[in-house]
N, C-alpha and C. Protein backbone atom coordinates (compact mmCIF):
# COMPACT_ATOMS: atom_id res chain seq x y z
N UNK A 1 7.85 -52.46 -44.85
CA UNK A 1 7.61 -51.06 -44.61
C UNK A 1 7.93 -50.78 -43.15
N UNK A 2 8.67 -49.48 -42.94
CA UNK A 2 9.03 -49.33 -41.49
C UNK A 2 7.95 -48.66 -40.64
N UNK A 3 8.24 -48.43 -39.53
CA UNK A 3 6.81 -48.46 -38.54
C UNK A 3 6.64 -46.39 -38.89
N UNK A 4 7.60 -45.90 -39.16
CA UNK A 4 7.75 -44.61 -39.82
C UNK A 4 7.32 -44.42 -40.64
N UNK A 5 7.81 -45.25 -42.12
CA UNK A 5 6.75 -45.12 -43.61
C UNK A 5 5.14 -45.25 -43.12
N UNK A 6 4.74 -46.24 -42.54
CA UNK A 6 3.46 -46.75 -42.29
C UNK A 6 2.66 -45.27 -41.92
N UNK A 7 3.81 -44.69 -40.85
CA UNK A 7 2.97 -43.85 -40.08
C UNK A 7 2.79 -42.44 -41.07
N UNK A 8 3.93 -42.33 -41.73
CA UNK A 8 4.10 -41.00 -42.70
C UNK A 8 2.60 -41.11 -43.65
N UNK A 9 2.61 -42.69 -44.16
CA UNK A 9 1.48 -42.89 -44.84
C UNK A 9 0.06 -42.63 -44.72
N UNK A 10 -0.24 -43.18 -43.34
CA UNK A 10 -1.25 -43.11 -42.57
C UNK A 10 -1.57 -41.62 -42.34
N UNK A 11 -0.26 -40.64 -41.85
CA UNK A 11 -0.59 -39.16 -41.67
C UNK A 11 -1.39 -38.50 -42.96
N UNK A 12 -0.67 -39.38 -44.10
CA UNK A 12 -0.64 -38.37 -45.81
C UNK A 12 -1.97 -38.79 -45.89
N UNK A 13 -2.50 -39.83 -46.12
CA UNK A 13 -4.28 -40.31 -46.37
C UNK A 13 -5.12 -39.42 -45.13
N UNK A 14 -4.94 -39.30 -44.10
CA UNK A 14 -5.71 -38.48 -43.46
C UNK A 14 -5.55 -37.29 -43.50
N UNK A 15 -4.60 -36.76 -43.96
CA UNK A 15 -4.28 -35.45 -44.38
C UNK A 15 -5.05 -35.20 -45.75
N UNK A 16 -4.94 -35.96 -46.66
CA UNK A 16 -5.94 -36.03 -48.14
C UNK A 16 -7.33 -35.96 -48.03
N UNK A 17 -7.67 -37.13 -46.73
CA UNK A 17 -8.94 -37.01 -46.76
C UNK A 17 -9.97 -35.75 -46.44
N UNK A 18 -9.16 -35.24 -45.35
CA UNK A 18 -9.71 -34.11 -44.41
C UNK A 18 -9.73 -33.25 -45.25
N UNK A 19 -8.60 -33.00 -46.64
CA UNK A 19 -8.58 -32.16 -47.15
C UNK A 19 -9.99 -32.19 -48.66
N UNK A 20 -10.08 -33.18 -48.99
CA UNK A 20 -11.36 -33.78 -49.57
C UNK A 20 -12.59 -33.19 -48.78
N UNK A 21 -12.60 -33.70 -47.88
CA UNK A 21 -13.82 -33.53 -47.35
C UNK A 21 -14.45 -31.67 -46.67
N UNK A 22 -13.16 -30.67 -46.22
CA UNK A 22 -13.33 -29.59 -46.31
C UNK A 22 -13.67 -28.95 -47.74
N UNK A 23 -12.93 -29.16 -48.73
CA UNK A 23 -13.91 -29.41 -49.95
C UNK A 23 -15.06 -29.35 -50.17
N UNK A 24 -15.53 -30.44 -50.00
CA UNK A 24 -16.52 -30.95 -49.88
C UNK A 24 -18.14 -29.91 -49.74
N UNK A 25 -17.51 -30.03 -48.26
CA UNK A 25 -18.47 -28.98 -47.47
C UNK A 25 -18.29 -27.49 -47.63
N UNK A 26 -17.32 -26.92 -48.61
CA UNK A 26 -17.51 -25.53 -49.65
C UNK A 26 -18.29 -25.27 -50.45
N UNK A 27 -18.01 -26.87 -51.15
CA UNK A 27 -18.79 -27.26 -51.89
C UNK A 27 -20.29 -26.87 -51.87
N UNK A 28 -20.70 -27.23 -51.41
CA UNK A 28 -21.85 -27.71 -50.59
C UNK A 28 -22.42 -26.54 -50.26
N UNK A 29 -21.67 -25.55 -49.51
CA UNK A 29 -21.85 -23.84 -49.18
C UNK A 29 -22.12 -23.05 -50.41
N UNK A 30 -21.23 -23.83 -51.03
CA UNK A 30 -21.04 -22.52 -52.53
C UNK A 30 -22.59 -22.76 -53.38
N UNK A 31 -23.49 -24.06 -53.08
CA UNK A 31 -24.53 -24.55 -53.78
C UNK A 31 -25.45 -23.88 -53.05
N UNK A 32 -25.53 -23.93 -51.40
CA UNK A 32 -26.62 -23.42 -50.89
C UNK A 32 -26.87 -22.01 -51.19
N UNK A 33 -25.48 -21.20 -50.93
CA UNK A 33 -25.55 -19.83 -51.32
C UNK A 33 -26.71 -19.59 -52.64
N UNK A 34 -25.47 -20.32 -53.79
CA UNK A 34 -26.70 -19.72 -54.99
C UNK A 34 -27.90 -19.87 -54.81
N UNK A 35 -28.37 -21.14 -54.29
CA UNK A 35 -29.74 -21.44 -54.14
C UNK A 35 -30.52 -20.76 -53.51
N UNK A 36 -29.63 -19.83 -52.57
CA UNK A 36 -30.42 -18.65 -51.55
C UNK A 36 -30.69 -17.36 -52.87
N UNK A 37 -29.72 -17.24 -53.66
CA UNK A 37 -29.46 -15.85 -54.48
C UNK A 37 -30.40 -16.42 -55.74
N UNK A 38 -30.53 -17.45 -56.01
CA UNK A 38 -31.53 -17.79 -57.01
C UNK A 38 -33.35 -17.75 -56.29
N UNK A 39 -33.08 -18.13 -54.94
CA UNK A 39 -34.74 -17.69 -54.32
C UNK A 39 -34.99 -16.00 -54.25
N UNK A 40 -34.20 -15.33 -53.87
CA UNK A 40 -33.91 -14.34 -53.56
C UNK A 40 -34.30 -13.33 -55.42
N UNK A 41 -33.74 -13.65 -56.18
CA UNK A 41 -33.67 -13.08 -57.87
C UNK A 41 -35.04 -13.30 -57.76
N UNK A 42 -35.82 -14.34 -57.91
CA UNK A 42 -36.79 -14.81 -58.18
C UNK A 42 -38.05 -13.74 -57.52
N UNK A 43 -37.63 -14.03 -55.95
CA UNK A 43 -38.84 -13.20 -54.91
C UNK A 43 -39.22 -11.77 -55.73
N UNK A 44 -37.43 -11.14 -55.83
CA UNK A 44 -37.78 -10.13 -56.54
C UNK A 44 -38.77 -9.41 -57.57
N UNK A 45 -38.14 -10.60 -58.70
CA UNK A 45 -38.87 -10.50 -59.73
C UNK A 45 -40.64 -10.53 -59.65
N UNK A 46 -41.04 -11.47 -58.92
CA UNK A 46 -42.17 -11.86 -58.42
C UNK A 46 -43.21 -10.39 -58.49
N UNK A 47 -42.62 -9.47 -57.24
CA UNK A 47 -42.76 -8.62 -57.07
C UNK A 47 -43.28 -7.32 -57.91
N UNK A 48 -43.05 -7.91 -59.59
CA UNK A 48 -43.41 -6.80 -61.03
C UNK A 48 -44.75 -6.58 -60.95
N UNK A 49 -45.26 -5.50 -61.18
CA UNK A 49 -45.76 -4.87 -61.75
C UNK A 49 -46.39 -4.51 -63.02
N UNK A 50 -47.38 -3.55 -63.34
CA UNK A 50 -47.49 -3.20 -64.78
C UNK A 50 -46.63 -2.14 -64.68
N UNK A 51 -46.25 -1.45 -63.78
CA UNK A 51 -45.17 0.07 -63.96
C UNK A 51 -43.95 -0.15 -63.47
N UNK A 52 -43.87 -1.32 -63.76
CA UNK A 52 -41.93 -1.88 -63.24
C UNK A 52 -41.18 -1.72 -64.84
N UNK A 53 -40.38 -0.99 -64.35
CA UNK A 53 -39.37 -1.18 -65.18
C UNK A 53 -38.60 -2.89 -65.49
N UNK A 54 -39.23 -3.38 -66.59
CA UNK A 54 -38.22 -4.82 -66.56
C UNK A 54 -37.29 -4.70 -66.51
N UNK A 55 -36.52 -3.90 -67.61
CA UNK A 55 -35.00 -3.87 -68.05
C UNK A 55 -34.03 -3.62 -66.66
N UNK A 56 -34.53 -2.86 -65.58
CA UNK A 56 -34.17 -2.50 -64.37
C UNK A 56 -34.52 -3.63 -63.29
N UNK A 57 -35.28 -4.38 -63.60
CA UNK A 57 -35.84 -5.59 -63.16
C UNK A 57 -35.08 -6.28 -62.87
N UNK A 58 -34.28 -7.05 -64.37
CA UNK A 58 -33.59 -7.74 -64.47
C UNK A 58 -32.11 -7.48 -64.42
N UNK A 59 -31.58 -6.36 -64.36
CA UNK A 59 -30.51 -5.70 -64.01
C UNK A 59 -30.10 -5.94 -62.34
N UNK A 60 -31.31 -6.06 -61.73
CA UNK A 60 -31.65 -6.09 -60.25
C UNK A 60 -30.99 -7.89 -60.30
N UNK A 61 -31.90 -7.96 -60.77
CA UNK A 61 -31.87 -9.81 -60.47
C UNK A 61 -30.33 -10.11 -60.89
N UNK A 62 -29.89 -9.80 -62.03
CA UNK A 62 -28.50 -9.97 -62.47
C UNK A 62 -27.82 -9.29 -60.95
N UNK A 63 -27.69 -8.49 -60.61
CA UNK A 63 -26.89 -8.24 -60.02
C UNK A 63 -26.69 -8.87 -58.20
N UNK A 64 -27.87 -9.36 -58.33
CA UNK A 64 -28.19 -9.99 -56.48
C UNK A 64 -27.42 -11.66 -57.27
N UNK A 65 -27.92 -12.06 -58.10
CA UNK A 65 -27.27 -12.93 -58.63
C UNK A 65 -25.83 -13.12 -58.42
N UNK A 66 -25.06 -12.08 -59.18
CA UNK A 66 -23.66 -11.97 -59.10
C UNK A 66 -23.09 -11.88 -58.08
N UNK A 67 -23.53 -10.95 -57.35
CA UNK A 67 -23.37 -10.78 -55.34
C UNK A 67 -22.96 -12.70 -54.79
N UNK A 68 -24.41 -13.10 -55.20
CA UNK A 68 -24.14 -14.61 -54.45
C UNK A 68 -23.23 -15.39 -55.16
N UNK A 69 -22.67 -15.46 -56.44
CA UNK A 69 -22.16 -16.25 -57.23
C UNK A 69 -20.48 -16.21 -56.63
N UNK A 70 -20.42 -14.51 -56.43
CA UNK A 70 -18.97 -14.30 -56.93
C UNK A 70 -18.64 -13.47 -54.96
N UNK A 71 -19.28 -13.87 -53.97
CA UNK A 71 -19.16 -13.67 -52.88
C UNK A 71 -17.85 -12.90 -52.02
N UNK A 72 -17.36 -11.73 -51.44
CA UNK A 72 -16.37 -11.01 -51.35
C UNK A 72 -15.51 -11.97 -50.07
């Protein structure tokens, strides 16, 4: 192998990896998020009442939900 292939090689695996690992840590973002929008649905809900509208309730929660899921 020439000292060029080696190096092309060496560039492409650290190029893969870095690209793995930014991944990664989206990853990772995209989990915390929901986990914020799933505490967040929840607090809400918490919050009912005997004169809460559920159906509006959960329309609420669906939609703070979707906000975090599907992020602009």
């Amino acid at each position: 192998m020439t000292d060029t292939t080696a190096f092309d090689t060496r560039e492409s695996n650290e190029a893969a990896a870095e690209a793995d690992e930014n991944l990664h840590r989206r990853y990772e973002q995209r989990i915390a998020d929901l986990e914020y929008g799933i505490d967040a649905a929840l607090d809400a809900m918490s919050d009912l009442d005997d004169g809460t509208d559920l159906a509006q309730a959960i329309a609420n929660a669906r939609q703070m939900l979707t906000a975090y899921r599907n992020p602009q």
